[in-house]
N, C-alpha and C. Protein backbone atom coordinates (compact mmCIF):
# COMPACT_ATOMS: atom_id res chain seq x y z
N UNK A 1 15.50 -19.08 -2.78
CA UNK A 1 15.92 -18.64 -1.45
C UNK A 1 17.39 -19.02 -1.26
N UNK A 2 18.27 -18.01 -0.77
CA UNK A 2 19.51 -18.46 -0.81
C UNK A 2 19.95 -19.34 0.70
N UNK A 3 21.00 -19.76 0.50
CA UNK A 3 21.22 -20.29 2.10
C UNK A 3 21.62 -19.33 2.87
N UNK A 4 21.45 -19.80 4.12
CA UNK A 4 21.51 -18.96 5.36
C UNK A 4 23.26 -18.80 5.61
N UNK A 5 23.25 -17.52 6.09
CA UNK A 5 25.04 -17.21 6.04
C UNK A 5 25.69 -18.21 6.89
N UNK A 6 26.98 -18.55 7.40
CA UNK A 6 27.29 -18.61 8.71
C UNK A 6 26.94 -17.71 9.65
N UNK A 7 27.11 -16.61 9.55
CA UNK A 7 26.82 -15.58 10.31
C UNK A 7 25.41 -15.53 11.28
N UNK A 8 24.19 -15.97 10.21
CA UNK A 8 22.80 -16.04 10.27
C UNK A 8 22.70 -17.38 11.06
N UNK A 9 23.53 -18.17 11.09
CA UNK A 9 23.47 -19.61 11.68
C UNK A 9 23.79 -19.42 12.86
N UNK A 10 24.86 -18.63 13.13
CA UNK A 10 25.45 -18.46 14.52
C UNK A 10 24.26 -18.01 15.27
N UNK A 11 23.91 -16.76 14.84
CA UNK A 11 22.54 -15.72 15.41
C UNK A 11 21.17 -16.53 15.60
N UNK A 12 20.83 -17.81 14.92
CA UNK A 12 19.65 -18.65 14.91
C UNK A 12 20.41 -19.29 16.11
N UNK A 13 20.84 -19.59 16.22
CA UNK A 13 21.64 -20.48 17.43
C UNK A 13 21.64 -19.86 18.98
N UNK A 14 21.94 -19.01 18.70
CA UNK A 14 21.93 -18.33 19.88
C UNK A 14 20.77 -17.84 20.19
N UNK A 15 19.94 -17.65 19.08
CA UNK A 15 18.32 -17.05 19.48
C UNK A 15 17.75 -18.52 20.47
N UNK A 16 17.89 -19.46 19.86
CA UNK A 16 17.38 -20.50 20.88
C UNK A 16 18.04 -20.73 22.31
N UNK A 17 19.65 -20.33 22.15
CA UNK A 17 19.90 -20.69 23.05
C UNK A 17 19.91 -19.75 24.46
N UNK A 18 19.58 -18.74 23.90
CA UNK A 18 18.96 -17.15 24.27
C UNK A 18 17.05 -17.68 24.95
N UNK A 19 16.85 -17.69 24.29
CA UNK A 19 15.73 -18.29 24.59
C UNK A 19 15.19 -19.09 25.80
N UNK A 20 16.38 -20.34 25.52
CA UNK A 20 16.06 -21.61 26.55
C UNK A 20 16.58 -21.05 27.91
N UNK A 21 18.27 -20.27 27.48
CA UNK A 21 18.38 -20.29 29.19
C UNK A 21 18.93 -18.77 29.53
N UNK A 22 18.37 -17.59 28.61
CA UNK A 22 18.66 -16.45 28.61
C UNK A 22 19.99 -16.19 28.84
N UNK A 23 20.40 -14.64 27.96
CA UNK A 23 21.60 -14.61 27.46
C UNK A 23 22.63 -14.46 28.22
N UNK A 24 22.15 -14.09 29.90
CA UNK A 24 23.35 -14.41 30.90
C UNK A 24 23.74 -15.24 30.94
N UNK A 25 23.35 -16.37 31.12
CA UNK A 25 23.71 -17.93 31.27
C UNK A 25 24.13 -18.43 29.60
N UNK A 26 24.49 -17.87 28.91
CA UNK A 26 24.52 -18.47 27.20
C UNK A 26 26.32 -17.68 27.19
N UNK A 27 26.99 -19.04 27.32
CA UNK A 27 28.37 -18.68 26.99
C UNK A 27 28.89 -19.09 25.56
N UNK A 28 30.42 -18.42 25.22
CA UNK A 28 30.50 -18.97 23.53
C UNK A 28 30.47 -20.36 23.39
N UNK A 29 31.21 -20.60 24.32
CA UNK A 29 31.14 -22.34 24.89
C UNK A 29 30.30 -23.06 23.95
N UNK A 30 28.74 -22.43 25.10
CA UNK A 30 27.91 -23.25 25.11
C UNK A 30 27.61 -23.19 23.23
N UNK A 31 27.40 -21.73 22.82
CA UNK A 31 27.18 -22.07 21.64
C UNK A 31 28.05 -22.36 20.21
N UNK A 32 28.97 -22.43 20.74
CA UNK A 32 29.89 -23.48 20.07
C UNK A 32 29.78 -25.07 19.82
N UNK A 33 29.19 -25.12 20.96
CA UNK A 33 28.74 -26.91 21.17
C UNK A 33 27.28 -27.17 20.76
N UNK A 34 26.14 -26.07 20.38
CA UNK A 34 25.60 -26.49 20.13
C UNK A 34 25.33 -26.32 18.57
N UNK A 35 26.53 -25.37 17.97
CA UNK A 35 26.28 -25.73 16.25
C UNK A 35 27.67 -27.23 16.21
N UNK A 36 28.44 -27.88 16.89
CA UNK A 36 28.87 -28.49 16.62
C UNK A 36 30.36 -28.09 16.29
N UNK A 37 30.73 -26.72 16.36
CA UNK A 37 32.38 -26.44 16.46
C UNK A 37 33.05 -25.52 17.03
N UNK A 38 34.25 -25.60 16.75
CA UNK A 38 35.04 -24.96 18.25
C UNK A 38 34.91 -23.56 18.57
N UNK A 39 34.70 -23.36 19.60
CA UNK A 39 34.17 -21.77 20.32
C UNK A 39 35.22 -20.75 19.32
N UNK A 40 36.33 -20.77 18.63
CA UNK A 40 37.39 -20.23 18.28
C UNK A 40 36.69 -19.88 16.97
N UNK A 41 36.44 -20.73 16.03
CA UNK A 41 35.53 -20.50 15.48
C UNK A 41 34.28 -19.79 15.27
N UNK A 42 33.75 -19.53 16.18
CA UNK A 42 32.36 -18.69 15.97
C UNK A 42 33.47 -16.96 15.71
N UNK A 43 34.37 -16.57 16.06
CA UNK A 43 34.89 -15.57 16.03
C UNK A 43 35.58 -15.06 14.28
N UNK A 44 35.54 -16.22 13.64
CA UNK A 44 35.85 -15.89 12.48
C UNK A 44 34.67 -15.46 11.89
N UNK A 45 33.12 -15.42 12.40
CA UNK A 45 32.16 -14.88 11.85
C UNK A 45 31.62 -13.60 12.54
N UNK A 46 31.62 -13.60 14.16
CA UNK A 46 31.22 -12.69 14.76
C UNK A 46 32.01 -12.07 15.44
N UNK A 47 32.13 -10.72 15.87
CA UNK A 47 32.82 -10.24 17.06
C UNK A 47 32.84 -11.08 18.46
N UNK A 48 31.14 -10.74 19.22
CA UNK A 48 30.83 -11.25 20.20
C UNK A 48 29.68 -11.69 20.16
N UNK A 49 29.55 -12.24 22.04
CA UNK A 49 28.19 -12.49 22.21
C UNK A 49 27.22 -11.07 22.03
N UNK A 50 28.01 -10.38 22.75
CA UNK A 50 27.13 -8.62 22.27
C UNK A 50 26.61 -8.60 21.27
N UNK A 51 27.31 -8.75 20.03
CA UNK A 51 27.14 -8.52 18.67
C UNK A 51 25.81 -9.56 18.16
N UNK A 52 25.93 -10.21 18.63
CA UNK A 52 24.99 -11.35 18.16
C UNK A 52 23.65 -10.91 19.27
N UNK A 53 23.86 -10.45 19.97
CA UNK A 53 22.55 -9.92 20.96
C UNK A 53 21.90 -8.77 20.25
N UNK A 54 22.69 -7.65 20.01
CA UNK A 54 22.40 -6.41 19.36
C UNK A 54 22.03 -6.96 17.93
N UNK A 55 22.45 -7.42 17.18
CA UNK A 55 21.83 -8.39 15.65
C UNK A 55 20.70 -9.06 16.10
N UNK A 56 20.31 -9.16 16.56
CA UNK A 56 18.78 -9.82 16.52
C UNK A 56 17.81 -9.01 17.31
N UNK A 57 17.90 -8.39 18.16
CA UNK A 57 17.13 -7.49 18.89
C UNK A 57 17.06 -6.01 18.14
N UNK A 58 17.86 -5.65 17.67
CA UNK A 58 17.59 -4.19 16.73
C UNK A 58 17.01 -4.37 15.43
N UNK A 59 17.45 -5.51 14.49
CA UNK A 59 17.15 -5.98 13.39
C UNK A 59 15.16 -6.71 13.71
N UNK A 60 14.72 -6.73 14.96
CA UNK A 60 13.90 -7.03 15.19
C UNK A 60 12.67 -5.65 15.56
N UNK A 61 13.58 -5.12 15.92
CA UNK A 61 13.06 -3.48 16.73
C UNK A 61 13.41 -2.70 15.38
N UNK A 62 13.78 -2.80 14.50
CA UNK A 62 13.80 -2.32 13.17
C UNK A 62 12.32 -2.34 12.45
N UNK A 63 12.06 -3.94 12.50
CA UNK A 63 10.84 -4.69 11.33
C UNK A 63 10.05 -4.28 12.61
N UNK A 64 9.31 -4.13 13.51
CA UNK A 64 8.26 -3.36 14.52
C UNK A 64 8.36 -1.84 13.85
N UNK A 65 9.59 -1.34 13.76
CA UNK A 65 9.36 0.01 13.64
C UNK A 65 8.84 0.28 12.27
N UNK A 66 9.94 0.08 10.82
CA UNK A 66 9.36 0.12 10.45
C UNK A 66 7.40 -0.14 9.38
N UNK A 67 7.31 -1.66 10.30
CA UNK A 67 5.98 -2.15 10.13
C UNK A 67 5.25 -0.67 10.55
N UNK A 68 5.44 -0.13 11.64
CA UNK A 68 4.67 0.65 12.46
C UNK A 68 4.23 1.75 11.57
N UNK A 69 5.35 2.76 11.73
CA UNK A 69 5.58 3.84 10.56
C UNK A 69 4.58 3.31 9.51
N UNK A 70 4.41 2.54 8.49
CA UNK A 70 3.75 2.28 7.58
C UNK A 70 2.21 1.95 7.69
N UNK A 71 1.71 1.36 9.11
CA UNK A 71 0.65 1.63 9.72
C UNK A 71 0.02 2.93 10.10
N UNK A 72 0.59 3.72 10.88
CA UNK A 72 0.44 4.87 11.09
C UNK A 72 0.50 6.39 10.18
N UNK A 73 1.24 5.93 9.27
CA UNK A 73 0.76 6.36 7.55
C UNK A 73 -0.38 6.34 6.76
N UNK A 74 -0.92 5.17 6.98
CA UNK A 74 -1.69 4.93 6.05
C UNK A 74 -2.85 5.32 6.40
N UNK A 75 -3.92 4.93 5.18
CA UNK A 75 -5.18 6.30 5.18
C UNK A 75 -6.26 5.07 5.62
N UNK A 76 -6.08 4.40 6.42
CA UNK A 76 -7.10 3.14 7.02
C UNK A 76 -7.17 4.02 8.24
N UNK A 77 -8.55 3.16 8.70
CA UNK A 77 -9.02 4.04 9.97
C UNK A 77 -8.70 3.56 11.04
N UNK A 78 -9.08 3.31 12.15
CA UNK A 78 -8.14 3.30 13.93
C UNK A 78 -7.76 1.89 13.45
N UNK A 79 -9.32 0.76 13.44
CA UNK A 79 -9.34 -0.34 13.78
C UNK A 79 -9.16 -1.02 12.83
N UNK A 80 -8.27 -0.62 11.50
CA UNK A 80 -7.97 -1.55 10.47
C UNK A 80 -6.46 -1.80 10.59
N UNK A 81 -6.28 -0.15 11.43
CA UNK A 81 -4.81 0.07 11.67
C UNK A 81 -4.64 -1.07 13.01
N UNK A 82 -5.29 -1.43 13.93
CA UNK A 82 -5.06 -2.37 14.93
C UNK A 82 -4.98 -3.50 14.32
N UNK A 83 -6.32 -3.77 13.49
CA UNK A 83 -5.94 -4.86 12.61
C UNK A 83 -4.20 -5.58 12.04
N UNK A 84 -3.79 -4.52 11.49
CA UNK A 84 -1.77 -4.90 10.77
C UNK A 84 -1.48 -4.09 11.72
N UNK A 85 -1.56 -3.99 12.83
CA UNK A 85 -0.49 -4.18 14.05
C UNK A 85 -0.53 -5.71 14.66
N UNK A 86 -1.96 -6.42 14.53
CA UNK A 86 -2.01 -7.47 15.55
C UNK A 86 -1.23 -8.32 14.11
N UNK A 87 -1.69 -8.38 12.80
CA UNK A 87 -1.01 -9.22 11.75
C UNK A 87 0.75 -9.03 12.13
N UNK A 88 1.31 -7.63 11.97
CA UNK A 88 2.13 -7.57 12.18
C UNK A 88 3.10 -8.15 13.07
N UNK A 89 2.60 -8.85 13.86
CA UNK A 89 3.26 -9.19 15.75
C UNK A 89 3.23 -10.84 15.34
N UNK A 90 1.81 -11.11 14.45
CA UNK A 90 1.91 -12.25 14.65
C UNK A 90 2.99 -12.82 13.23
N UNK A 91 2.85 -11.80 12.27
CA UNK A 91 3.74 -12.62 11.23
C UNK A 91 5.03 -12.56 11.54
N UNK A 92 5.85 -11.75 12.71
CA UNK A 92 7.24 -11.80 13.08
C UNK A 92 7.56 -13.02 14.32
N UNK A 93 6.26 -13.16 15.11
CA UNK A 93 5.81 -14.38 15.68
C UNK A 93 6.57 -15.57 15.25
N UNK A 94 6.27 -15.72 13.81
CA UNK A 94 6.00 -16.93 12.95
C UNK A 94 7.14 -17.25 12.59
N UNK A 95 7.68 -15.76 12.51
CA UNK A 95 9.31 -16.22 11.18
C UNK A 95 10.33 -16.03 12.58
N UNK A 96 10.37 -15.46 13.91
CA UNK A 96 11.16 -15.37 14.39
C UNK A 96 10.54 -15.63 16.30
N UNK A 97 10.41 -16.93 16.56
CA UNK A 97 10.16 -16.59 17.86
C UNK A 97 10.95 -16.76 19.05
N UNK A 98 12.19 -17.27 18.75
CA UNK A 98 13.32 -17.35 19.48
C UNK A 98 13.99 -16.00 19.48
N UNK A 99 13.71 -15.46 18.17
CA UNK A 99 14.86 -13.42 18.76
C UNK A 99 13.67 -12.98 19.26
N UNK A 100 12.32 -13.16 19.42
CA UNK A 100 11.27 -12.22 20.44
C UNK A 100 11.81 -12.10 21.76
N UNK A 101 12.48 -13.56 21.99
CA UNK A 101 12.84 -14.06 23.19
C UNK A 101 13.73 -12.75 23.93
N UNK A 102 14.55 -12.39 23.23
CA UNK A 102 15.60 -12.09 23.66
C UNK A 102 15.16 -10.72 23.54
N UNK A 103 14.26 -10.35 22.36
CA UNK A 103 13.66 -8.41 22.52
C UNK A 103 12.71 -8.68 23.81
N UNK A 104 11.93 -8.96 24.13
CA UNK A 104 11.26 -8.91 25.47
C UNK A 104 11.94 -9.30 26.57
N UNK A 105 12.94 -10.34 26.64
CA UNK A 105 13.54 -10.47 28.21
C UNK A 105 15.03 -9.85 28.26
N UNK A 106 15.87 -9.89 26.84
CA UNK A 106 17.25 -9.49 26.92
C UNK A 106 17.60 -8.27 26.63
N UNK A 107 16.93 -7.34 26.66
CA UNK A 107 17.26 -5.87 25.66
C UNK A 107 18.15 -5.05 26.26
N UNK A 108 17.85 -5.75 27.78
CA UNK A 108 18.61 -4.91 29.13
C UNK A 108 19.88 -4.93 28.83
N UNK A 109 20.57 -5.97 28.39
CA UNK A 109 21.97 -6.29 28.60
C UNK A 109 22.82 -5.42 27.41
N UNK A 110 21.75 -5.18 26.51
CA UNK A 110 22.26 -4.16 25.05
C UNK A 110 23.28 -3.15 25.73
N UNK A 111 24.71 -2.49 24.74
CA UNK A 111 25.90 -1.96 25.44
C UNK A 111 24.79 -0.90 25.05
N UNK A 112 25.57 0.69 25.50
CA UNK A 112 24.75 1.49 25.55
C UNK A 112 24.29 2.48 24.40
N UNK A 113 24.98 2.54 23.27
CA UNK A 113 24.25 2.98 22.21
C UNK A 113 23.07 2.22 21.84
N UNK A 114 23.31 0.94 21.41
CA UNK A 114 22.09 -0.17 21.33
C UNK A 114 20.79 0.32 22.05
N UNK A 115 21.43 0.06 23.22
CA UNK A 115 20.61 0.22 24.28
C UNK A 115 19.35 1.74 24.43
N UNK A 116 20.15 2.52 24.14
CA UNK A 116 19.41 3.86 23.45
C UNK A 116 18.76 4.07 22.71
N UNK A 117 19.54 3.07 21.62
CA UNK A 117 18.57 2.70 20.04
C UNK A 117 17.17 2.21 20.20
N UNK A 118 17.75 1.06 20.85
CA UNK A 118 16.25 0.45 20.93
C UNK A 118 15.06 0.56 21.77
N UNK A 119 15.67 1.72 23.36
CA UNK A 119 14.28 2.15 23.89
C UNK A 119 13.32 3.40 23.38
N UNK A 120 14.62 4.15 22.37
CA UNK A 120 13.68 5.30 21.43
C UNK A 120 12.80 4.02 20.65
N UNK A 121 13.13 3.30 19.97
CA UNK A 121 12.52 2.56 19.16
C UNK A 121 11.07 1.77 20.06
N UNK A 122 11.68 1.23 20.90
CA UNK A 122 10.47 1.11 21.78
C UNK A 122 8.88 1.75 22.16
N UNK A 123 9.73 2.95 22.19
CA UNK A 123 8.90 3.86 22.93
C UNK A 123 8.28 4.65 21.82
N UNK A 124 8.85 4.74 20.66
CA UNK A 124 8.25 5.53 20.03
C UNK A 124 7.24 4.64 19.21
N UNK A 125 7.47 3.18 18.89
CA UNK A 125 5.90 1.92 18.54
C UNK A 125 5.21 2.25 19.49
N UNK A 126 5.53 2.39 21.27
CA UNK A 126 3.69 2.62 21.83
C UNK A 126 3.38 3.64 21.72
N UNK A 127 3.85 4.85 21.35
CA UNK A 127 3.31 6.12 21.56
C UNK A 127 2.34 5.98 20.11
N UNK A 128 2.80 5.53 18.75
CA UNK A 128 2.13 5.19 17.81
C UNK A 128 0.91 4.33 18.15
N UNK A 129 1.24 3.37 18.77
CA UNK A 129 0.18 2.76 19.28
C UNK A 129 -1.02 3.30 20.02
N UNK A 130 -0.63 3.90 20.89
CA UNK A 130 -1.28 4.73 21.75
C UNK A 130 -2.41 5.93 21.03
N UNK A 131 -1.32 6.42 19.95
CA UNK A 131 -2.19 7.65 19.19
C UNK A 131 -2.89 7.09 18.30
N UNK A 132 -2.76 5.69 17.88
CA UNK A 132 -3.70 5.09 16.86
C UNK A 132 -5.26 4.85 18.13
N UNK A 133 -4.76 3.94 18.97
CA UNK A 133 -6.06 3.81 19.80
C UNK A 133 -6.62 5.32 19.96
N UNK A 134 -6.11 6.43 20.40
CA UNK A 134 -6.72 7.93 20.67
C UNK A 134 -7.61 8.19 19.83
N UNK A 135 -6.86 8.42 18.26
CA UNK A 135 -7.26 8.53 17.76
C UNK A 135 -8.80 7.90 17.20
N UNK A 136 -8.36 6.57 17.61
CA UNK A 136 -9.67 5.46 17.37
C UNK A 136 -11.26 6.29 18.12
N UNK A 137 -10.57 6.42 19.08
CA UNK A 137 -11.95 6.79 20.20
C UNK A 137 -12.63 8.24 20.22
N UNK A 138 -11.05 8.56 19.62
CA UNK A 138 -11.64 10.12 19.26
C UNK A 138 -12.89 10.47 18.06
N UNK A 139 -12.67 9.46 17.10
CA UNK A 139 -13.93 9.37 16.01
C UNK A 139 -14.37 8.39 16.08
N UNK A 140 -14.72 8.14 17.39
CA UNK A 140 -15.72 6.99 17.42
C UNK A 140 -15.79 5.57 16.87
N UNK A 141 -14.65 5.62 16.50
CA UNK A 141 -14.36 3.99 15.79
C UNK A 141 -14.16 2.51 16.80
N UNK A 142 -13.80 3.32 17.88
CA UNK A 142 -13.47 2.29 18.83
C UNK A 142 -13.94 3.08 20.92
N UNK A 143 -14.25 2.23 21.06
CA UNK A 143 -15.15 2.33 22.23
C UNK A 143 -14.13 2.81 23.73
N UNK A 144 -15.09 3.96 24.18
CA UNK A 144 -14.09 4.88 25.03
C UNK A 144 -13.78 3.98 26.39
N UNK A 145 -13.08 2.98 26.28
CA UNK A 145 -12.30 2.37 27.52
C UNK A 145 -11.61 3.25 27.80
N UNK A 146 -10.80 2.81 28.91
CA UNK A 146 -9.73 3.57 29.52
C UNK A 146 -8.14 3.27 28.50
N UNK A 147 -7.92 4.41 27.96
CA UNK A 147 -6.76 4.20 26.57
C UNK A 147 -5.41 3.10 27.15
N UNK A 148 -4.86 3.49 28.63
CA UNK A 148 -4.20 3.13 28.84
C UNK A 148 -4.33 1.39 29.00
N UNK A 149 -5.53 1.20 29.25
CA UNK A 149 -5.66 -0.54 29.72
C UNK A 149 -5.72 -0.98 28.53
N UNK A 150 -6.24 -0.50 27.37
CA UNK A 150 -6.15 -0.96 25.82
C UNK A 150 -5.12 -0.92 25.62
N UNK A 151 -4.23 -0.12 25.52
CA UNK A 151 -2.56 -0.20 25.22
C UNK A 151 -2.12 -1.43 26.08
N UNK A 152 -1.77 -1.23 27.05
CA UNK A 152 -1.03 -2.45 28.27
C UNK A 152 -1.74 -4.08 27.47
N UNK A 153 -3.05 -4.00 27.65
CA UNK A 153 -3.91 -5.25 27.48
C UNK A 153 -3.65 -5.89 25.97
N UNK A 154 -3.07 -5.02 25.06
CA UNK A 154 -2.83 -5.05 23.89
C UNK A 154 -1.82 -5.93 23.53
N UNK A 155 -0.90 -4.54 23.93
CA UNK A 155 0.72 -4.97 23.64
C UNK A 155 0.87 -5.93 24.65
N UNK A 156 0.64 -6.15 25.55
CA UNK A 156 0.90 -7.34 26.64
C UNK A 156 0.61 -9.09 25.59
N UNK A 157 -0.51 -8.99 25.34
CA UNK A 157 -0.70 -10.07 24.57
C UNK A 157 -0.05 -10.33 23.17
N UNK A 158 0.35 -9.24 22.58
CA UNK A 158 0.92 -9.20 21.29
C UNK A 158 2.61 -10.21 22.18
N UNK A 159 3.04 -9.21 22.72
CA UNK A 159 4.64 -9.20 23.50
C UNK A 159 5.09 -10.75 23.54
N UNK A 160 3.51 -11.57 24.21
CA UNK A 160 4.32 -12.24 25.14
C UNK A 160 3.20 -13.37 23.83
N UNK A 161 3.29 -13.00 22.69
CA UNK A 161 2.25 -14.23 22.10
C UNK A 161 3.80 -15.49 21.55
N UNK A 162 4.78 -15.13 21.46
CA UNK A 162 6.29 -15.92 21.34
C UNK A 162 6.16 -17.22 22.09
N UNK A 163 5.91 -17.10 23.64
CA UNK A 163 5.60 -18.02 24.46
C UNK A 163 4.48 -19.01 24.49
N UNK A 164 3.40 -18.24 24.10
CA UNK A 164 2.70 -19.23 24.11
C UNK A 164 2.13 -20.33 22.45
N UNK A 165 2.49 -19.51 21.33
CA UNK A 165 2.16 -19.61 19.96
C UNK A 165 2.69 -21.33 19.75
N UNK A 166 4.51 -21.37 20.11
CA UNK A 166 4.87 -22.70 19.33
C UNK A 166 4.28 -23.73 20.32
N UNK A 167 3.54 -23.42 21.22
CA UNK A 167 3.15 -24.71 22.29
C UNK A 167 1.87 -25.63 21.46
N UNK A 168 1.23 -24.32 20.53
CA UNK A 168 -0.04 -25.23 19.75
C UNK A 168 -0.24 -25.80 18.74
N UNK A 169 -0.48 -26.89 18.28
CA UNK A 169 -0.66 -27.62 17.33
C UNK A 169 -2.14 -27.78 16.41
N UNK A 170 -2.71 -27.43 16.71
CA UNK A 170 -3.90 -27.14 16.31
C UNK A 170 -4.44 -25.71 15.82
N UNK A 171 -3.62 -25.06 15.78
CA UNK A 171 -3.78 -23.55 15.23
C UNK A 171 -3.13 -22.81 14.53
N UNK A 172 -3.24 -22.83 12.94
CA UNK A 172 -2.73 -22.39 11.99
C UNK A 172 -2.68 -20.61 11.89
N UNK A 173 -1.99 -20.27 11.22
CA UNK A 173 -1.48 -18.68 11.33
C UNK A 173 -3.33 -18.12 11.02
N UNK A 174 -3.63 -18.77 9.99
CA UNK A 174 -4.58 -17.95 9.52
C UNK A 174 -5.94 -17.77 10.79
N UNK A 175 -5.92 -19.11 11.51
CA UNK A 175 -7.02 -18.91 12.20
C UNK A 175 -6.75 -18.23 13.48
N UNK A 176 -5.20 -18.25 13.76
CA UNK A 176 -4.90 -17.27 15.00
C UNK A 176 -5.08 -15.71 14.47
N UNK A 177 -4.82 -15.50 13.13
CA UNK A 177 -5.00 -14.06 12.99
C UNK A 177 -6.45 -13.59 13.09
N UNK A 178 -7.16 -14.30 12.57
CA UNK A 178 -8.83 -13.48 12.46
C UNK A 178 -9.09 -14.03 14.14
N UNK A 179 -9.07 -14.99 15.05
CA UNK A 179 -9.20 -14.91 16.27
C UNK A 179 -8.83 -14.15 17.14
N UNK A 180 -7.51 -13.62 17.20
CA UNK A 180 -6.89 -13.17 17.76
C UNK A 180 -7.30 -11.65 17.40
N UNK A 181 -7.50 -11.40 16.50
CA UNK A 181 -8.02 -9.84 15.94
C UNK A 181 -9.29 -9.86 16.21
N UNK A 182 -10.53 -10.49 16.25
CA UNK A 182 -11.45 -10.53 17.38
C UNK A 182 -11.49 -10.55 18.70
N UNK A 183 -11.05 -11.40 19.10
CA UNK A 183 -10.70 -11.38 20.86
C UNK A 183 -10.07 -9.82 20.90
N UNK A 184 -9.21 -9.43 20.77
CA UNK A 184 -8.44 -8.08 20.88
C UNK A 184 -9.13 -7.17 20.88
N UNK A 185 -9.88 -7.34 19.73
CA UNK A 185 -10.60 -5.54 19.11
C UNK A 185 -12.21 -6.05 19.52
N UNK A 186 -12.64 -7.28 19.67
CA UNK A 186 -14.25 -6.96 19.87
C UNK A 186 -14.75 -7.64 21.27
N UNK A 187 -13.59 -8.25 21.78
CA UNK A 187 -13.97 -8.57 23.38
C UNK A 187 -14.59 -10.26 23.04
N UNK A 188 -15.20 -10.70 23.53
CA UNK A 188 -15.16 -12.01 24.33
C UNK A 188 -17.09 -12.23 23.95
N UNK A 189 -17.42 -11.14 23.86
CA UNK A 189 -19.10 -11.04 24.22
C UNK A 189 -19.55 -10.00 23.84
């Protein structure tokens, strides 16, 4: 494994510090002081704070998309395909939960190509989503709820699993994935 760039250091940095006190309040300042050197400095690696917002939120909305695409390809049926969507959420979970931070609460602030980029990108994972559940119910693989509360109820828990994941200590990837892919897909009871 090679080492992490400067570049990649700056962007880990700011994912936390993105994180802790969201990216309005996150000046170069601040993250200058918290890798330890002078704000003048971070500029010999990055443009801006923009730049470092748009680098982790598209590069994130990238690995969703194309995870997705490759789900929605494949010749598995509704609920295997829900299956590596919920793996999917949780293995980017794992390796990145400080830039979730910033794709679920900061995406707003993206300049406006970005910003374009990433709500096609958005929008076009739930519509996949959406046609995988349809599809599900349409051959009977998965049980005719109301499509829309499966979507919301879904992605809601996938979205916001960033927040609650590093709080536990007692729950290893493997046993959140087969739990979590029960609770989701077979209910409670």
């Amino acid at each position: 494994m090679k080492p992490e760039s400067r570049k990649q250091e700056i962007i880990n940095a700011a994912s936390i510090l993105f994180m802790e006190k969201g990216y309005s309040a996150v000046t170069m300042r601040d993250l200058a002081k918290a890798m330890g050197i002078k704000a003048a400095s971070l500029y010999n690696h990055i443009q801006s704070k923009q730049e470092i917002l748009s680098t982790i939120i598209i590069e994130l909305a990238e690995e969703f998309t194309t995870g997705m695409n490759q789900i929605v390809s494949s010749d598995r049926n509704s609920v295997k395909k829900l299956e590596n969507i919920i793996d999917l959420h949780i293995d980017v979970t794992l390796r990145n939960a400080d830039g979730l931070a910033s794709l679920n609460n900061d995406w707003m602030h993206l300049e406006e190509n970005n910003l374009q980029y990433f709500e096609k990108m958005r929008h076009d994972y739930e519509e996949n989503f959406r046609y995988i559940v349809k599809n599900g119910v349409e051959k009977g693989e998965i049980i005719p709820y109301n499509i829309e509360i499966m979507v919301f109820s879904t992605l809601s828990t996938l979205r916001t699993l960033y927040l609650w994941y590093p709080r536990q200590k007692n729950i290893d990837a493997d046993i959140l994935k087969r739990d979590m892919i029960s609770v989701l897909l077979k209910g409670v009871i």
